[in-house]
PDB file of N, CA and C in Angstrom:
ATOM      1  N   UNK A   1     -12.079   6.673 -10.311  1.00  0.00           N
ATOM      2  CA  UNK A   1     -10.781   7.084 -10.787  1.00  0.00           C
ATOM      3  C   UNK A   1      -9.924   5.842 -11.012  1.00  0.00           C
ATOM      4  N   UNK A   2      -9.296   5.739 -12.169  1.00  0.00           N
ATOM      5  CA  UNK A   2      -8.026   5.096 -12.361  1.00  0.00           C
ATOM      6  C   UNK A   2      -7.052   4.612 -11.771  1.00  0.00           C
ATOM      7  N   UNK A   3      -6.130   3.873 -11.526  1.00  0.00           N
ATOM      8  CA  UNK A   3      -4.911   4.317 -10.536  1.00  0.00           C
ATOM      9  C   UNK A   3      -3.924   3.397 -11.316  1.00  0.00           C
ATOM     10  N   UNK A   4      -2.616   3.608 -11.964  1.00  0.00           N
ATOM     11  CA  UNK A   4      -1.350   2.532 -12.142  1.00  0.00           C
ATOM     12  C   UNK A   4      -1.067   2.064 -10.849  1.00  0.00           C
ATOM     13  N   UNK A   5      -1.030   0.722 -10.724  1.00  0.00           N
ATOM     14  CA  UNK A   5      -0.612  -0.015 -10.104  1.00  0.00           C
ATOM     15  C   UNK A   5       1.333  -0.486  -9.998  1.00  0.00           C
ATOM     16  N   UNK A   6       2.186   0.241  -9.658  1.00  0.00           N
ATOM     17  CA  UNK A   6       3.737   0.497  -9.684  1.00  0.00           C
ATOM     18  C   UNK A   6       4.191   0.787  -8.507  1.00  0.00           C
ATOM     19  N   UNK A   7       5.510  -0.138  -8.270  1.00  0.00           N
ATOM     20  CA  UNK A   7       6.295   0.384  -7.294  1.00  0.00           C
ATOM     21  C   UNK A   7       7.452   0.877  -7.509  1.00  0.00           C
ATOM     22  N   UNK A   8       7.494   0.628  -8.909  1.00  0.00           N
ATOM     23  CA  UNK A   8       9.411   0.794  -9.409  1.00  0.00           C
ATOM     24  C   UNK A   8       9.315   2.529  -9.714  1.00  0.00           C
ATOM     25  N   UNK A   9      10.461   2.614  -8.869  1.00  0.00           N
ATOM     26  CA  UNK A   9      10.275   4.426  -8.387  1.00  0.00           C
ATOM     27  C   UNK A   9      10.343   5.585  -9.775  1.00  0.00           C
ATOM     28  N   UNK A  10      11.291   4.998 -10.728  1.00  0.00           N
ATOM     29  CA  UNK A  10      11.415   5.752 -12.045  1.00  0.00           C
ATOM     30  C   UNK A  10      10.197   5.715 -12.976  1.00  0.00           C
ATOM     31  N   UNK A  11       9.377   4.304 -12.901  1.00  0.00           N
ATOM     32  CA  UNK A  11       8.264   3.981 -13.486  1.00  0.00           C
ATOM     33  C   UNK A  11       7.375   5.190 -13.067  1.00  0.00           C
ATOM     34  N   UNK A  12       7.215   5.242 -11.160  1.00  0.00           N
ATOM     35  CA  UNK A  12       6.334   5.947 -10.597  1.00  0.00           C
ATOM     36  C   UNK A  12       6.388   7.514 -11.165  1.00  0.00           C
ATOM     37  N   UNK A  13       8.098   7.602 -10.963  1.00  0.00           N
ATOM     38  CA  UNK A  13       8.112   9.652 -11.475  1.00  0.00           C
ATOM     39  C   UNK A  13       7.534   9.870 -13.310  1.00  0.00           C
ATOM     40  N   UNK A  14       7.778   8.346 -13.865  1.00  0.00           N
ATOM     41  CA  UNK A  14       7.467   8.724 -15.296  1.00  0.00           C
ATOM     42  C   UNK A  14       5.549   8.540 -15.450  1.00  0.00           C
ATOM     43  N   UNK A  15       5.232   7.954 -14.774  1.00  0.00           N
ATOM     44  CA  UNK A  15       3.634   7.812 -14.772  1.00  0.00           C
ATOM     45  C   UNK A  15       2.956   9.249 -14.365  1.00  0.00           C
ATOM     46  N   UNK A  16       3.594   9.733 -13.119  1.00  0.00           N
ATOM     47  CA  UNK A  16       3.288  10.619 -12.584  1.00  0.00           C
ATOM     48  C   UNK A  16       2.905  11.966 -12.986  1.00  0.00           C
ATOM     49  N   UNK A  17       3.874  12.324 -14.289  1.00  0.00           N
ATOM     50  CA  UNK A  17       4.595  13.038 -15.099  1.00  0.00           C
ATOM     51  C   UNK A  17       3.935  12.708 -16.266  1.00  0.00           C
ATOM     52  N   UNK A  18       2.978  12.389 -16.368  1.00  0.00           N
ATOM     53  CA  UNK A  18       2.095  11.858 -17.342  1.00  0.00           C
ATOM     54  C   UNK A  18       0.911  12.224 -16.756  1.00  0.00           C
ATOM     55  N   UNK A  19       0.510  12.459 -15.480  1.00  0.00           N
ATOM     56  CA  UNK A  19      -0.912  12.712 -15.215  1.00  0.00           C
ATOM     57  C   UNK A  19      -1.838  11.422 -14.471  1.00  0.00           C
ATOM     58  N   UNK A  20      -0.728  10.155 -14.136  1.00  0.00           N
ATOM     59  CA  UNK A  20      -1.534   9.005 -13.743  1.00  0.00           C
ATOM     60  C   UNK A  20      -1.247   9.419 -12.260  1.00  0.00           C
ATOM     61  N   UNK A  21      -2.753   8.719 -11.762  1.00  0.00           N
ATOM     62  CA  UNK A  21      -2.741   8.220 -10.255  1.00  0.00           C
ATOM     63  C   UNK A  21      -2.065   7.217  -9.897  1.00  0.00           C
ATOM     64  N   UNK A  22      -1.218   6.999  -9.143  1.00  0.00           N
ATOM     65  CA  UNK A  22      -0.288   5.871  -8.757  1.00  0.00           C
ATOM     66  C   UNK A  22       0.097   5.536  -7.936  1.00  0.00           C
ATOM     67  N   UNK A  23      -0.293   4.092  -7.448  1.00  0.00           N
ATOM     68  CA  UNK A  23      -0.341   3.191  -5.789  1.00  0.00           C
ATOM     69  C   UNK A  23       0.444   2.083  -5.891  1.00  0.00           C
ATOM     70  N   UNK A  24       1.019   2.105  -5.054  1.00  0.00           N
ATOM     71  CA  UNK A  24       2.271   1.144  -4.877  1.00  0.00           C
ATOM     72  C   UNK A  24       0.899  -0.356  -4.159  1.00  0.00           C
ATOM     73  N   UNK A  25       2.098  -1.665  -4.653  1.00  0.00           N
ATOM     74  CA  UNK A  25       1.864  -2.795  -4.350  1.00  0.00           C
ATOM     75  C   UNK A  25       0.603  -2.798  -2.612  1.00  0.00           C
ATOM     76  N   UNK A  26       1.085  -1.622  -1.498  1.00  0.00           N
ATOM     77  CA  UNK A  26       0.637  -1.816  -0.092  1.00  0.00           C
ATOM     78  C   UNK A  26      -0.612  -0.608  -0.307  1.00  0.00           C
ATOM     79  N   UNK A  27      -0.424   0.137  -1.175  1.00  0.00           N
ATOM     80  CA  UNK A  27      -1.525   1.068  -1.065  1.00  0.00           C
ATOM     81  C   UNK A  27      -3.155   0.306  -1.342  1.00  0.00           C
ATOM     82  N   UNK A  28      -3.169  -1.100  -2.035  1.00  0.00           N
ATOM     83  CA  UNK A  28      -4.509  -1.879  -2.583  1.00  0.00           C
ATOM     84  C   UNK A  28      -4.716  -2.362  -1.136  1.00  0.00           C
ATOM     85  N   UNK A  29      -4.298  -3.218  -0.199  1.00  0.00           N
ATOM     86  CA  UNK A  29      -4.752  -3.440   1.154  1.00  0.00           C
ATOM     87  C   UNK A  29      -5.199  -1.940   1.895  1.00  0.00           C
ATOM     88  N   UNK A  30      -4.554  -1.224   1.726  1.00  0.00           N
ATOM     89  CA  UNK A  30      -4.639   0.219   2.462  1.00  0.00           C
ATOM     90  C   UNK A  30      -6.181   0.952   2.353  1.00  0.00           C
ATOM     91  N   UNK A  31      -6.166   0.716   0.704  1.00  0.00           N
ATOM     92  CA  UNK A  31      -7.433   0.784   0.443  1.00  0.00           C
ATOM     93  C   UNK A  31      -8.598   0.826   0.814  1.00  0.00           C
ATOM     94  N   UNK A  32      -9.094  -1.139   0.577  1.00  0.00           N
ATOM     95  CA  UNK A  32      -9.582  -1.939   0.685  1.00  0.00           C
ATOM     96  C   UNK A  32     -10.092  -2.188   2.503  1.00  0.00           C
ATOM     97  N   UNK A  33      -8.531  -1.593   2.796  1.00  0.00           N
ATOM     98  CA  UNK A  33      -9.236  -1.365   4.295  1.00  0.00           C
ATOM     99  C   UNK A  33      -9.930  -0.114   4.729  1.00  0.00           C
ATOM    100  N   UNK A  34      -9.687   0.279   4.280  1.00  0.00           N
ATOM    101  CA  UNK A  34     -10.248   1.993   4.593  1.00  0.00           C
ATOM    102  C   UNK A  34     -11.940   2.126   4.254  1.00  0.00           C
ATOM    103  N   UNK A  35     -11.962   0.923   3.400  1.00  0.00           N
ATOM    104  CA  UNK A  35     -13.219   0.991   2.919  1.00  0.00           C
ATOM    105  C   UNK A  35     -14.024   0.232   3.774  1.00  0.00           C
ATOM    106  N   UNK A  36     -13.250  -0.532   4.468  1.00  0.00           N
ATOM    107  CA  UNK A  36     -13.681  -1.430   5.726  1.00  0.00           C
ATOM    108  C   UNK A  36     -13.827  -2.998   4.663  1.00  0.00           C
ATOM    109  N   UNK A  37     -13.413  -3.389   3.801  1.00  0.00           N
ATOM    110  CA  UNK A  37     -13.375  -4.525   2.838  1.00  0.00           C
ATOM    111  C   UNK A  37     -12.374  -5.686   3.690  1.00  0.00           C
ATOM    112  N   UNK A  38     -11.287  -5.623   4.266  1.00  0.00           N
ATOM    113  CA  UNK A  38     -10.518  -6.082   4.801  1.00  0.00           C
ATOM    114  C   UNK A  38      -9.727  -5.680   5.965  1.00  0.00           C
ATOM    115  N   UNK A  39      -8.842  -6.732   7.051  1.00  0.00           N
ATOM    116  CA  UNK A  39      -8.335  -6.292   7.871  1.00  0.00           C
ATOM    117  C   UNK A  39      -7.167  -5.876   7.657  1.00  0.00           C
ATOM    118  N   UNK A  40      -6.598  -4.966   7.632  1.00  0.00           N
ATOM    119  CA  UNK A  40      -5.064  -4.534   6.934  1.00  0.00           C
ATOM    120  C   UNK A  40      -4.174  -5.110   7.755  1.00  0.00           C
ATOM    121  N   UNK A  41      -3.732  -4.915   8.912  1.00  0.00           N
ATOM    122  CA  UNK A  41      -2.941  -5.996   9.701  1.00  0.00           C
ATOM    123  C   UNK A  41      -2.804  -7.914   8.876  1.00  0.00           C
ATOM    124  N   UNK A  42      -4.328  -8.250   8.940  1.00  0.00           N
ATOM    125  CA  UNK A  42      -4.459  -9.494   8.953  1.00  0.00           C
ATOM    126  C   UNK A  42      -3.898  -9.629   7.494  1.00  0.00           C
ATOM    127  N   UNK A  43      -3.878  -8.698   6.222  1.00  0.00           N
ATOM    128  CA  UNK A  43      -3.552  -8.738   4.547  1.00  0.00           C
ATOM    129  C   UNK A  43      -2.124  -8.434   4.681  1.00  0.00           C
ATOM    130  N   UNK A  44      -2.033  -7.923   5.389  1.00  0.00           N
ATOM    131  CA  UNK A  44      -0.551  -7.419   5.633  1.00  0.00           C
ATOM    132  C   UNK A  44       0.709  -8.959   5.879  1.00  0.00           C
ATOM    133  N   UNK A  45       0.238  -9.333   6.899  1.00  0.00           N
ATOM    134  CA  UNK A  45       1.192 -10.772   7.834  1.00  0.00           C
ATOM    135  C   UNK A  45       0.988 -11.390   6.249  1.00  0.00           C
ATOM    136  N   UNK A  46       0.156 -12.002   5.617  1.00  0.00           N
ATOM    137  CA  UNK A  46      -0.025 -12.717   3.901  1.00  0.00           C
ATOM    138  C   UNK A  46       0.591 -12.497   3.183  1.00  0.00           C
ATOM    139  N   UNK A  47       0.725 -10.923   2.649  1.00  0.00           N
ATOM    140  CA  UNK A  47       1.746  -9.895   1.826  1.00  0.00           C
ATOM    141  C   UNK A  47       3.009 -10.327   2.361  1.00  0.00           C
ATOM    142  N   UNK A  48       3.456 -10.414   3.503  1.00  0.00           N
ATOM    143  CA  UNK A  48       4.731 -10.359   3.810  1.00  0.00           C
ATOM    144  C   UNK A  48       5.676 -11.864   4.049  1.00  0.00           C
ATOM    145  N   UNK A  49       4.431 -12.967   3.403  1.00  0.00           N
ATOM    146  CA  UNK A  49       4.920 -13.954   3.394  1.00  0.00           C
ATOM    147  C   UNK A  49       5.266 -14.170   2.048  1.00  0.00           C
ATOM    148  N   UNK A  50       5.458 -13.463   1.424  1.00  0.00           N
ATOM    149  CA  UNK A  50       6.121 -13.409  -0.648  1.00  0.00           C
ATOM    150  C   UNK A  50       7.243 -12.638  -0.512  1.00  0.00           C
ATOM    151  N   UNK A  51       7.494 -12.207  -1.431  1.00  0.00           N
ATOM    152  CA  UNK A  51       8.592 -11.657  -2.102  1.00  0.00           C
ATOM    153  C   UNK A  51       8.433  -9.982  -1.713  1.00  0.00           C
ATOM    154  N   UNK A  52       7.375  -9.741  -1.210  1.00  0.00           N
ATOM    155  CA  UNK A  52       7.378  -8.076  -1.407  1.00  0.00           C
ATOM    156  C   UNK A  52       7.954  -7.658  -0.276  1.00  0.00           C
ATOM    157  N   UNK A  53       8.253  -6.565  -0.688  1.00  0.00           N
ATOM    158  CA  UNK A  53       9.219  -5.421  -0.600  1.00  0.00           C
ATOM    159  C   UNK A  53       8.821  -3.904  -0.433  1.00  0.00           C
ATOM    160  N   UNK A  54       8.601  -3.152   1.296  1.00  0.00           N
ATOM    161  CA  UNK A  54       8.215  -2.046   0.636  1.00  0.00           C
ATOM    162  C   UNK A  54       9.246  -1.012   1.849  1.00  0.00           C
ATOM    163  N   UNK A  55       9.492   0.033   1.974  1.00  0.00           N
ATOM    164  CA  UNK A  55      10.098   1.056   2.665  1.00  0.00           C
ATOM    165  C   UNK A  55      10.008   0.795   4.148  1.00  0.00           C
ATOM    166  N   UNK A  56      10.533   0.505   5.185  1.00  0.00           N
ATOM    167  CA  UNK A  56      10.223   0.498   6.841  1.00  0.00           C
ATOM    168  C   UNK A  56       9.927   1.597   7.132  1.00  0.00           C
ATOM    169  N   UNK A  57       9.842   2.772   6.470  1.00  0.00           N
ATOM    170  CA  UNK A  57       8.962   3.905   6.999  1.00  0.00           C
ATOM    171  C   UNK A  57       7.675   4.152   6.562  1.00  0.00           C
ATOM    172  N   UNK A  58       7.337   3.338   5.811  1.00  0.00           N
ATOM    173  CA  UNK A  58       5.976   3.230   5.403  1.00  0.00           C
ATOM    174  C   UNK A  58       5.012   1.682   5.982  1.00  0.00           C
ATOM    175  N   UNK A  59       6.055   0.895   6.270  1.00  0.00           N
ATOM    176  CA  UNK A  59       5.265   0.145   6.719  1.00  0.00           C
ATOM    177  C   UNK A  59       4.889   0.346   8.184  1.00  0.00           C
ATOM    178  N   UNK A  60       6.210   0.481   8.692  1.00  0.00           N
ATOM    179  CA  UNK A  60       6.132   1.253  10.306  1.00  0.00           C
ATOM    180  C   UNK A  60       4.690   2.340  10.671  1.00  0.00           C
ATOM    181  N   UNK A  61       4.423   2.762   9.813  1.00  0.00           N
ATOM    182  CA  UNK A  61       2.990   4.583   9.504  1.00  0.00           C
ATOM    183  C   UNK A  61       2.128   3.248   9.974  1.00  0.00           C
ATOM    184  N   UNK A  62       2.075   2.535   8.827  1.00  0.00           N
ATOM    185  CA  UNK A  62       0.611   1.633   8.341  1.00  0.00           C
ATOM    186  C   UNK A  62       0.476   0.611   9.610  1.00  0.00           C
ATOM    187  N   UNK A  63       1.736  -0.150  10.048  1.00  0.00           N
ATOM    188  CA  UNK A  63       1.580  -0.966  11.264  1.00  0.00           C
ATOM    189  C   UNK A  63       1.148  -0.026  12.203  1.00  0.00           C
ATOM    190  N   UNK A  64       1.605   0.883  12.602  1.00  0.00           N
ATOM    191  CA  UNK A  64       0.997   1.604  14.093  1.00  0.00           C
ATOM    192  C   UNK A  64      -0.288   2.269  13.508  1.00  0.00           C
ATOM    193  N   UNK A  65      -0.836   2.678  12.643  1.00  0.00           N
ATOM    194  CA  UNK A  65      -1.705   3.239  12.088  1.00  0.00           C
ATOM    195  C   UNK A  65      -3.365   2.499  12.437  1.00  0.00           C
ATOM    196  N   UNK A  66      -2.414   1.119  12.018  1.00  0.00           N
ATOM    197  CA  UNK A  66      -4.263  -0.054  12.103  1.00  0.00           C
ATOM    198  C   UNK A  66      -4.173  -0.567  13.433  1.00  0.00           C
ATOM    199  N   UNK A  67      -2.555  -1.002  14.004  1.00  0.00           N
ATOM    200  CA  UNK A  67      -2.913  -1.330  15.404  1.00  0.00           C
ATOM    201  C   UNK A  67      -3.390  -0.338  16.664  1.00  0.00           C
ATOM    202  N   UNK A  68      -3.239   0.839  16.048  1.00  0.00           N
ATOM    203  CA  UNK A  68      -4.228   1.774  17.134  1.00  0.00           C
ATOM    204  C   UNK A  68      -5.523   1.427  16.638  1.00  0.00           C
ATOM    205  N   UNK A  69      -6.096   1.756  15.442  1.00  0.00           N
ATOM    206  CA  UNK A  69      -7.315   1.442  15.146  1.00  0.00           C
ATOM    207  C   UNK A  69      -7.847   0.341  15.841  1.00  0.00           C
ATOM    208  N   UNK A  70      -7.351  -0.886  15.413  1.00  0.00           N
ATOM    209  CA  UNK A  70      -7.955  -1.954  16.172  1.00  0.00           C
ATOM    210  C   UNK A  70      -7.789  -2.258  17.542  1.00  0.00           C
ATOM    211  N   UNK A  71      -7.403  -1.319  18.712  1.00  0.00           N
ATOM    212  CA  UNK A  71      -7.122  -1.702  19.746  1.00  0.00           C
ATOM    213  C   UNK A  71      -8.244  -0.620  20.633  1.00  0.00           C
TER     214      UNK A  71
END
């Protein structure tokens, strides 16, 4: 499957609204980990040394999410 790659929220409702699958900037680590490809914690601390930008209630899910996993 496909997926647009978008975080800009009007972009997201107009893609959406079109029929596309659509993953924000944190959903490709999310991924990638799920698939067991990477450590999401460890892609995460990297990601957050740029410019990005994503919701504290979504990162908050994903931080407690992998640090139970990995503990």
């Amino acid at each position: 499957m496909y997926r647009c790659l978008m975080d800009d929220r009007a972009g997201v409702r107009a893609a959406r609204r079109k029929g596309l699958a659509v993953t924000g900037t944190i959903g490709i680590p999310e991924e990638a980990a799920r698939q067991g490809q990477l450590d999401f914690l460890d892609a995460f601390a990297r990601l957050r040394q740029t410019n990005f930008y994503c919701l504290q209630m979504i990162v908050d899910r994903l931080l407690a999410k992998y640090a139970k996993e990995k503990s």
